[in-house]
C-alpha atoms as a PDB file:
ATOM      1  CA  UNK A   1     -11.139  -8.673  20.215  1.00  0.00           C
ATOM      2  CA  UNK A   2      -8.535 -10.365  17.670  1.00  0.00           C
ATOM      3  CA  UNK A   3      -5.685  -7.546  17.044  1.00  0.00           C
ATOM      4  CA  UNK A   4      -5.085  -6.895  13.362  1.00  0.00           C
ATOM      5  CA  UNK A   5      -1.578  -6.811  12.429  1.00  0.00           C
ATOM      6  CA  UNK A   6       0.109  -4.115   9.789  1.00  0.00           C
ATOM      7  CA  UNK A   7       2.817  -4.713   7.236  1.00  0.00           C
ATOM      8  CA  UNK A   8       5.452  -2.939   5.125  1.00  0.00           C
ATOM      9  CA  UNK A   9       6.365  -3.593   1.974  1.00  0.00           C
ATOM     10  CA  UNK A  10       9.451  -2.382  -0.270  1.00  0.00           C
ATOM     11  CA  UNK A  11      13.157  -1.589  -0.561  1.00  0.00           C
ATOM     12  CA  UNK A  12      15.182  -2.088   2.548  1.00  0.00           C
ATOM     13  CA  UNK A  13      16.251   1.651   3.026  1.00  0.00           C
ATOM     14  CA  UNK A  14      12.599   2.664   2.307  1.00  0.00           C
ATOM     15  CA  UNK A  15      11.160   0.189   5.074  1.00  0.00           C
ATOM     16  CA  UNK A  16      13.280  -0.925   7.579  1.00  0.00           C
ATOM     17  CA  UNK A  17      12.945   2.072   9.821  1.00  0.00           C
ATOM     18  CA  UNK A  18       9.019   0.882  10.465  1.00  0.00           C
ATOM     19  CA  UNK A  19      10.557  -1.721  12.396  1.00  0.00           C
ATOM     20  CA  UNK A  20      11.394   0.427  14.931  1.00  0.00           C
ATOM     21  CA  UNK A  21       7.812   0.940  15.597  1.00  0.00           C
ATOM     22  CA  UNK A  22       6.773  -2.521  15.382  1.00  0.00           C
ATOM     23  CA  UNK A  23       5.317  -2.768  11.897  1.00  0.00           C
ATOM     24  CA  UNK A  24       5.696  -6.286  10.353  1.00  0.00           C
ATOM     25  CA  UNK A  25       8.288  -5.577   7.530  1.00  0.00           C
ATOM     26  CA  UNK A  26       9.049  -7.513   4.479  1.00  0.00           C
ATOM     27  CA  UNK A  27      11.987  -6.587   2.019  1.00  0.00           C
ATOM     28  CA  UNK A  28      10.319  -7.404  -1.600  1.00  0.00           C
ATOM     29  CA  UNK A  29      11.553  -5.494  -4.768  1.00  0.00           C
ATOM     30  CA  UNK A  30      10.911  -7.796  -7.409  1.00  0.00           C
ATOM     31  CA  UNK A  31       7.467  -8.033  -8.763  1.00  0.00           C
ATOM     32  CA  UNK A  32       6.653 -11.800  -8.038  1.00  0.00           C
ATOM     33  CA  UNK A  33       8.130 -11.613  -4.800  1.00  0.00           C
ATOM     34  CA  UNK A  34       5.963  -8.176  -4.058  1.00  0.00           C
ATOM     35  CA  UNK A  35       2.909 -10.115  -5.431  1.00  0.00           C
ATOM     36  CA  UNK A  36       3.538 -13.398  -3.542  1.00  0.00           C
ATOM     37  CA  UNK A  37       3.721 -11.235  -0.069  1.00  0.00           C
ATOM     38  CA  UNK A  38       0.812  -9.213  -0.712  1.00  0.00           C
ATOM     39  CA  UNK A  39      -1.672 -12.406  -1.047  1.00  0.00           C
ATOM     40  CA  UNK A  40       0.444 -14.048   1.534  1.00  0.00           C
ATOM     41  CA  UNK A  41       0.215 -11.261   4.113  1.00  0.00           C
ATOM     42  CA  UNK A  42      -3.891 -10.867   2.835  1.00  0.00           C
ATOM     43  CA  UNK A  43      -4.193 -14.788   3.575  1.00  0.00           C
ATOM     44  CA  UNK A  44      -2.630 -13.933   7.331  1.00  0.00           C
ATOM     45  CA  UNK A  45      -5.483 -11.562   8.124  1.00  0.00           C
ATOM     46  CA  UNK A  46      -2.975  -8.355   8.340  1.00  0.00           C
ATOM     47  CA  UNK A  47      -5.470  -5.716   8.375  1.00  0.00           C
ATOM     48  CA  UNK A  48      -3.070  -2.984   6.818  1.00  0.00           C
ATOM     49  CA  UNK A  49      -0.245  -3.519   4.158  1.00  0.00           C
ATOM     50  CA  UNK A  50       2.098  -0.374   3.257  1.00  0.00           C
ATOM     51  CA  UNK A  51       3.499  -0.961   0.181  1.00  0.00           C
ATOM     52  CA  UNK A  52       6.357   1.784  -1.643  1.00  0.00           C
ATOM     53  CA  UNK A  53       5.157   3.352  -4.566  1.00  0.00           C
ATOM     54  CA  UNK A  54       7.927   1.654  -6.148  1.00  0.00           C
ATOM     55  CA  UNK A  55       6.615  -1.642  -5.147  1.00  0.00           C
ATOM     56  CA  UNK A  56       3.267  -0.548  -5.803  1.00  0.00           C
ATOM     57  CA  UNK A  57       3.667  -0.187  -9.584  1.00  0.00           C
ATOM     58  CA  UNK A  58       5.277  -3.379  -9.983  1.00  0.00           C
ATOM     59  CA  UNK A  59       2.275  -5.239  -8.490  1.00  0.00           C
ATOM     60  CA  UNK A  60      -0.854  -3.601  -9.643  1.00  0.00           C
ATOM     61  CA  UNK A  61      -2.628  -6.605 -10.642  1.00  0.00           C
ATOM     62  CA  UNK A  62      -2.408  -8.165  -6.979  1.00  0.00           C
ATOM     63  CA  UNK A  63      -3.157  -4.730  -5.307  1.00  0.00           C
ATOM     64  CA  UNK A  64      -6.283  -4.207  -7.680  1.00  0.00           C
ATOM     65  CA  UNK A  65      -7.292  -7.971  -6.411  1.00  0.00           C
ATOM     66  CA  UNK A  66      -8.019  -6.718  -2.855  1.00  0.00           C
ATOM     67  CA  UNK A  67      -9.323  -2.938  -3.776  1.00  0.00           C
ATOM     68  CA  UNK A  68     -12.900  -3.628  -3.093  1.00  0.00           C
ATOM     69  CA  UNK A  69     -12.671  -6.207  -0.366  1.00  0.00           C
ATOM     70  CA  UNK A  70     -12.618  -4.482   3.602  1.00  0.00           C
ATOM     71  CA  UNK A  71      -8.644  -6.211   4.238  1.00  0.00           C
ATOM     72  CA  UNK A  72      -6.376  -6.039   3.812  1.00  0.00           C
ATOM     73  CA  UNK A  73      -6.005  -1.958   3.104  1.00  0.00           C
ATOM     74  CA  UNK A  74      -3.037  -1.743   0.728  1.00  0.00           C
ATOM     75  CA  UNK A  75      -1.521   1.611   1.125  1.00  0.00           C
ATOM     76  CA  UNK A  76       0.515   2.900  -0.988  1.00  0.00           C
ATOM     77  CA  UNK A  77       3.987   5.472   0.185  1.00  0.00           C
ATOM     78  CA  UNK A  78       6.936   7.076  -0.984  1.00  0.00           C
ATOM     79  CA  UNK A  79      10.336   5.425  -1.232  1.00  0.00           C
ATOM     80  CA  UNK A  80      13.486   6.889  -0.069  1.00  0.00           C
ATOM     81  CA  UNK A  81      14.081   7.796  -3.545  1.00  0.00           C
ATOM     82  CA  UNK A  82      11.501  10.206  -3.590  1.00  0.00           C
ATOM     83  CA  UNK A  83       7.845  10.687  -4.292  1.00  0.00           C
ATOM     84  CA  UNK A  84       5.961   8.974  -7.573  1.00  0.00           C
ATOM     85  CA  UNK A  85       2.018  10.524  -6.614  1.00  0.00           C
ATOM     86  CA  UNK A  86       0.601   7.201  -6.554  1.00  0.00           C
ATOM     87  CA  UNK A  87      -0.888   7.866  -3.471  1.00  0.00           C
ATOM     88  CA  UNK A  88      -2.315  10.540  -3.908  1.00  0.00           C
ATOM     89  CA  UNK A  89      -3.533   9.500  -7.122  1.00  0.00           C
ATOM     90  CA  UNK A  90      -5.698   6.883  -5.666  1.00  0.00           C
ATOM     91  CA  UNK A  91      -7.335   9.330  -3.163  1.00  0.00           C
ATOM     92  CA  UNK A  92      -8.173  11.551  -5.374  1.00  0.00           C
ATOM     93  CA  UNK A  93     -10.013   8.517  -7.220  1.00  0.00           C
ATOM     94  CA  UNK A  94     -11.487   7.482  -4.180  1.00  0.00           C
ATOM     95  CA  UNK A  95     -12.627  10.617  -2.964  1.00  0.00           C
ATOM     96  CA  UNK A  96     -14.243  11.073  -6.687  1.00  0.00           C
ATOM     97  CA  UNK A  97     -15.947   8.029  -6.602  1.00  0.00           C
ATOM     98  CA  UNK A  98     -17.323   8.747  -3.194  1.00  0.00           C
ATOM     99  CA  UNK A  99     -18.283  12.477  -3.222  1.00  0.00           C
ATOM    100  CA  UNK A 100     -18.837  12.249  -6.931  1.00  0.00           C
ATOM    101  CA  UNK A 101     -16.722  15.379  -7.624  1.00  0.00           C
ATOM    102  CA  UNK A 102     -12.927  16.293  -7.129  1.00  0.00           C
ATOM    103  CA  UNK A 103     -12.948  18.550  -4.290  1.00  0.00           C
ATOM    104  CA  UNK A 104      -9.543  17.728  -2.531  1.00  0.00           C
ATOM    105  CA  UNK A 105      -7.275  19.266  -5.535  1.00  0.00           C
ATOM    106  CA  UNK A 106     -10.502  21.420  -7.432  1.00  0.00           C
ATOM    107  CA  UNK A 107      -8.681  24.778  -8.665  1.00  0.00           C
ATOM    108  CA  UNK A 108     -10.014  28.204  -8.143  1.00  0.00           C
END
């Protein structure tokens, strides 16, 4: 069975401490760069791609590319500067699309 590999993308201080665990990180922050790596990193077969939310804005267009196809997963998380709800944003939307209904953040 061929191993998939997993990748980080994003602002050093955001990433860097995924190498410890033996992710595949890449230090992108400008948006052709961050959308150069992503189809780059899709063309390698990596089966997972973390991406900051911070990167993630800047490269929509190439993450919206892969959205429907099984890999890579592009995955969005926070930056050390914080939390921007992208993430969570898109599982909502999943989940919606899915189940047809919100009923991860559904009030009362």
């Amino acid at each position: 069975m061929e191993k998939r590999k997993i990748a980080v993308i994003g602002d050093p201080s955001s990433v860097m401490i995924f190498k410890a665990i033996g992710l595949d990180v890449f230090y992108e922050e400008r948006k052709n760069q961050i959308e150069k790596r992503i189809h780059s990193l899709a063309g390698q077969g990596y089966a997972v791609i973390y991406i900051t939310e911070k990167a993630a804005v800047l490269a929509q267009e190439a993450i919206e590319l892969y959205a429907t196809a099984t890999f890579p997963a592009i995955i969005p998380i926070p930056s050390s500067e914080g939390v921007l709800g992208i993430g969570m944003k898109k599982l909502k939307s999943n989940v919606e699309k899915a189940v047809g209904a919100d009923i991860l953040f559904k009030e009362g």
